[in-house]
Protein backbone atom coordinates (compact mmCIF):
# COMPACT_ATOMS: atom_id res chain seq x y z
CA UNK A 1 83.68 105.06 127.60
CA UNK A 2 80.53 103.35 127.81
CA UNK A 3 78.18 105.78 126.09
CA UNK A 4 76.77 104.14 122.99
CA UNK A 5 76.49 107.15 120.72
CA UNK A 6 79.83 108.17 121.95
CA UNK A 7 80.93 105.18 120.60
CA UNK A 8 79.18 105.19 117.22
CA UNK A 9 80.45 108.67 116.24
CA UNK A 10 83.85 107.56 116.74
CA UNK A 11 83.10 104.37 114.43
CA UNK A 12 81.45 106.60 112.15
CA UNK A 13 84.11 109.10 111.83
CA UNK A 14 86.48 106.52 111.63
CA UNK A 15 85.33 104.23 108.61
CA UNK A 16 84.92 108.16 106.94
CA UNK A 17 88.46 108.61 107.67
CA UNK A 18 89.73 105.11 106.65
CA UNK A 19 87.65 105.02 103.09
CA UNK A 20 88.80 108.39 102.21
CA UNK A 21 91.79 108.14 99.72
CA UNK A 22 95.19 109.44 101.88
CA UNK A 23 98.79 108.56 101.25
CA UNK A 24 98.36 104.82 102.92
CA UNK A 25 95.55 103.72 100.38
CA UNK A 26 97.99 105.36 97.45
CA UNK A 27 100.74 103.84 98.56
CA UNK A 28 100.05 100.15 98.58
CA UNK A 29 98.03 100.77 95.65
CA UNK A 30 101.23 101.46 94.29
CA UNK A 31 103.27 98.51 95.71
CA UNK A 32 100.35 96.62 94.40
CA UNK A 33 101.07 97.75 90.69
CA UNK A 34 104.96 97.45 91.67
CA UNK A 35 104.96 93.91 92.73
CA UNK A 36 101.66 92.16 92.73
CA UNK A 37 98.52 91.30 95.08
CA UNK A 38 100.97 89.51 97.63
CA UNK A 39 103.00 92.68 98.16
CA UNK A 40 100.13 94.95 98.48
CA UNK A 41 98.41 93.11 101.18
CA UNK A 42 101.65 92.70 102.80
CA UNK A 43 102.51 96.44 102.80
CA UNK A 44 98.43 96.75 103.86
CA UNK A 45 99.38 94.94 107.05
CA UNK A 46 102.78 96.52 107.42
CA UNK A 47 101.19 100.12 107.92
CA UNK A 48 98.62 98.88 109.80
CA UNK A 49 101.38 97.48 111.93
CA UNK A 50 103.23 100.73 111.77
CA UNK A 51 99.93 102.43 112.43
CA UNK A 52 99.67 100.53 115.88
CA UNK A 53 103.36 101.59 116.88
CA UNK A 54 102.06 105.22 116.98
CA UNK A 55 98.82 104.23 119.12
CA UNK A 56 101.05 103.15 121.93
CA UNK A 57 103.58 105.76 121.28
CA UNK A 58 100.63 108.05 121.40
CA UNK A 59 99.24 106.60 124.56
CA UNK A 60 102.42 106.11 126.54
CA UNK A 61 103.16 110.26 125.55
CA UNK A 62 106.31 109.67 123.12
CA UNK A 63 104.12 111.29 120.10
CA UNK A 64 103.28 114.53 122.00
CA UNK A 65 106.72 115.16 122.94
CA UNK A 66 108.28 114.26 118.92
CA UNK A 67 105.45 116.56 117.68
CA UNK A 68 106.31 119.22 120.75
CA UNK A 69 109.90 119.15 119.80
CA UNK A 70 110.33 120.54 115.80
CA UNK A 71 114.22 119.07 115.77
CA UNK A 72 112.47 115.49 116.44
CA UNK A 73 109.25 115.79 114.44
CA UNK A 74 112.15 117.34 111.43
CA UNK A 75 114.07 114.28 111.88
CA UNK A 76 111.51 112.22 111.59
CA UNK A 77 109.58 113.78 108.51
CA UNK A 78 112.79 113.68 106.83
CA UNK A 79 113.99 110.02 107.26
CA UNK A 80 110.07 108.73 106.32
CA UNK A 81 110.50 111.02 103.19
CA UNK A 82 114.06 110.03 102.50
CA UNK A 83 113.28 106.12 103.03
CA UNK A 84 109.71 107.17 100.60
CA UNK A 85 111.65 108.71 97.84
CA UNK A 86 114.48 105.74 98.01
CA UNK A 87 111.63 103.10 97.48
CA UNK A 88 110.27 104.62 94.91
CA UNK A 89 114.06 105.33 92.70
CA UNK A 90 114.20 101.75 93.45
CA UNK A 91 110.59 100.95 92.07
CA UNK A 92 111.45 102.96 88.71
CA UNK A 93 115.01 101.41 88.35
CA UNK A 94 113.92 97.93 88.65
CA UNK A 95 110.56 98.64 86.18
CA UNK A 96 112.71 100.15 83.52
CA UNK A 97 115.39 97.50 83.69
CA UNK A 98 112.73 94.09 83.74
CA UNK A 99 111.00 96.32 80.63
CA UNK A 100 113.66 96.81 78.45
CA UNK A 101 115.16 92.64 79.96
CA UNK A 102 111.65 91.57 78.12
CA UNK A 103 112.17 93.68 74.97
CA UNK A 104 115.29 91.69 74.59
CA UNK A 105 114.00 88.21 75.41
CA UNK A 106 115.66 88.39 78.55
CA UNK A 107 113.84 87.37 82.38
CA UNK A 108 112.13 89.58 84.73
CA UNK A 109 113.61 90.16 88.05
CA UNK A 110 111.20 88.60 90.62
CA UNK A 111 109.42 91.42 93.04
CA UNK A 112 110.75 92.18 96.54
CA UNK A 113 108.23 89.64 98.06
CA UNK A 114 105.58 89.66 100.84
CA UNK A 115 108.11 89.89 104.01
CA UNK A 116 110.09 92.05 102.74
CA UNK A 117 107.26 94.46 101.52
CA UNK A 118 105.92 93.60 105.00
CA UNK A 119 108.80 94.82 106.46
CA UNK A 120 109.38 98.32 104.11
CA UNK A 121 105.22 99.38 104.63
CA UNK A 122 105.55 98.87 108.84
CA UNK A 123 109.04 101.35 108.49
CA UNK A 124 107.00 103.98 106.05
CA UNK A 125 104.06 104.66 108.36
CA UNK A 126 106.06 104.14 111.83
CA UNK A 127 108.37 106.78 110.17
CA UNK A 128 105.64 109.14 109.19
CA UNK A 129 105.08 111.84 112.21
CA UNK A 130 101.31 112.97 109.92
CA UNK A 131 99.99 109.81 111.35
CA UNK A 132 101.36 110.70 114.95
CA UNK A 133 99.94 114.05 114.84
CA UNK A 134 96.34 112.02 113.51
CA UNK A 135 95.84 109.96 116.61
CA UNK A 136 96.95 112.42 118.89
CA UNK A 137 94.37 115.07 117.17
CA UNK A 138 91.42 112.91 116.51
CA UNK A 139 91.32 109.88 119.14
CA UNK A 140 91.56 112.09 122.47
CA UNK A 141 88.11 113.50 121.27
CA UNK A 142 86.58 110.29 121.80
CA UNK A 143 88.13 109.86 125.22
CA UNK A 144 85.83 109.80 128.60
CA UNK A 145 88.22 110.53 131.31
CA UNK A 146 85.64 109.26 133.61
CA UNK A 147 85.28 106.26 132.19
CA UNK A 148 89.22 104.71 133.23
CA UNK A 149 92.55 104.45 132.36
CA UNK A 150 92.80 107.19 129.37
CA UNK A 151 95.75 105.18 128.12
CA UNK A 152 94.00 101.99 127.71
CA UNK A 153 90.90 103.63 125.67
CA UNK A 154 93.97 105.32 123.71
CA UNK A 155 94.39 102.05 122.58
CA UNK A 156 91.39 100.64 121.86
CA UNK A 157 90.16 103.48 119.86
CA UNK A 158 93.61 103.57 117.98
CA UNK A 159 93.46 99.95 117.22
CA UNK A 160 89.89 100.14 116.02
CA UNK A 161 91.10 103.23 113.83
CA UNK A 162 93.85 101.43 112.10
CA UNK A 163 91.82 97.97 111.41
CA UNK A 164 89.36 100.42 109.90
CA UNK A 165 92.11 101.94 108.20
CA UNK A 166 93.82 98.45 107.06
CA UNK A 167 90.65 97.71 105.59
CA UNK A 168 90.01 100.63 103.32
CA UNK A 169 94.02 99.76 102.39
CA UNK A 170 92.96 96.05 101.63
CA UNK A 171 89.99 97.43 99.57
CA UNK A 172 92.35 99.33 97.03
CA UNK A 173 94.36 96.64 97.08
CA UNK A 174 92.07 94.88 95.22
CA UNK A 175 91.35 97.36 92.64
CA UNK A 176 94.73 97.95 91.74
CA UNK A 177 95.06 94.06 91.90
CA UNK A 178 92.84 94.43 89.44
CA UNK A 179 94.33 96.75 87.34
CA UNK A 180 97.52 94.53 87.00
CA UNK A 181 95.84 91.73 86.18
CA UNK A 182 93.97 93.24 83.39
CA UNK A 183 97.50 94.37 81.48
CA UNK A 184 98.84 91.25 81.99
CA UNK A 185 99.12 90.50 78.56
CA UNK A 186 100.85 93.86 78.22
CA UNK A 187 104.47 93.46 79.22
CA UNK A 188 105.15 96.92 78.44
CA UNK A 189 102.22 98.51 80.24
CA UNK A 190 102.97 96.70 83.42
CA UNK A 191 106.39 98.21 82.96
CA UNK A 192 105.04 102.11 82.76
CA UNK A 193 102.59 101.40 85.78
CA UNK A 194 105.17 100.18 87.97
CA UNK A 195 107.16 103.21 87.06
CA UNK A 196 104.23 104.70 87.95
CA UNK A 197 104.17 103.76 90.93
CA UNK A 198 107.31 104.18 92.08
CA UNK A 199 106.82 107.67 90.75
CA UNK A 200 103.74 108.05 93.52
CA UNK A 201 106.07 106.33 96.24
CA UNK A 202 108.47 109.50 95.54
CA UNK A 203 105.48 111.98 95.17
CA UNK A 204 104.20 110.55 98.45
CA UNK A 205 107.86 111.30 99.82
CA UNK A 206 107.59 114.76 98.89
CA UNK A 207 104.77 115.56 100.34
CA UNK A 208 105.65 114.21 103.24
CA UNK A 209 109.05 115.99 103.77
CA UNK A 210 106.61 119.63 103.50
CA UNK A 211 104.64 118.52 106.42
CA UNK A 212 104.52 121.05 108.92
CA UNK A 213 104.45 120.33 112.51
CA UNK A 214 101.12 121.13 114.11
CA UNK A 215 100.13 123.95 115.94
CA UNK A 216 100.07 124.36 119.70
């Protein structure tokens, strides 16, 4: 791929894709809320990381055949929403019981932390078969089979896709950082928007276990 414009529609289309709000930007907004700036960028890294294992899965041909088989691409679908839905109960559980711990003088139960949030946002977009069906849709556009290996560009143009996207994550990040910080003072509000949250975690669940498997 060495034509120039070639290249700057892809970048183009990218950063339009990567600063328009989607599930990823929701979601660690919402572990953000849940558990603080640490988590969020954490999680931000984790999909981005999760993003990356469906670039190579793309490149290598494992995506085509879990989105050409509808028993996989179910299975799939299902166990992202499942593990989704179980984050957020979790989120909700643990907001109501450090709210009413505070009402009663009692100590908050610390968040999940960074690695672990790490770990939970790599599983939640490496589970999620609408981000398979993404690369494999909109990178092979961008493609130039005369230009080399087809694989390799695969790559590159995935990897530059989810730093884009990583970025926009980071960016909301911020903002809901920003959120938190400003009800601080108010123990009970940071209560209802982690509940919040984890209610967006399950919403995002939802919606994912009603994805249908693209068209051929």
């Amino acid at each position: 791929m060495t034509d120039v414009s070639h290249l700057f529609m892809f970048f183009a289309a990218a950063l339009l894709l990567a600063i328009t709000p989607g599930p990823g930007i929701f979601y660690v907004a919402a572990r953000t809320l849940a558990g603080g700036r640490g988590e969020g960028i954490a999680s931000s890294l984790g999909t981005g990381l999760g993003g990356m294992v469906h670039v190579v899965a793309g490149a290598v041909g494992v995506s085509a055949i879990v989105l050409a088989s509808a028993e996989l691409f179910t299975a799939l679908k299902l166990a992202g929403a499942a593990y989704l839905v179980w984050l957020g109960i979790r989120t909700i559980i643990s907001a109501r019981r450090d709210g009413a711990s505070v009402l009663e003088g009692g100590a908050v139960a610390p968040p999940v932390g960074p690695r672990r949030a790490f770990r939970e946002g790599v599983l939640v977009e490496a589970l999620n078969p609408k981000t398979a069906a993404f690369f494999l849709a909109f990178v092979p556009q961008f493609v130039d089979v005369a230009a080399g290996s087809v694989a390799l560009q695969f790559v590159v143009l995935g990897f530059v896709s989810v730093v884009l996207n990583t970025l926009g994550d980071l960016v909301a990040v911020v903002l809901a950082w920003r959120v938190r910080q400003g009800a601080a003072a108010r123990p009970r509000l940071i209560s209802r928007l982690r509940q919040s949250s984890g209610w967006a975690m399950i919403a995002l669940g939802v919606g994912l276990s009603l994805a249908r498997r693209p068209a051929h």
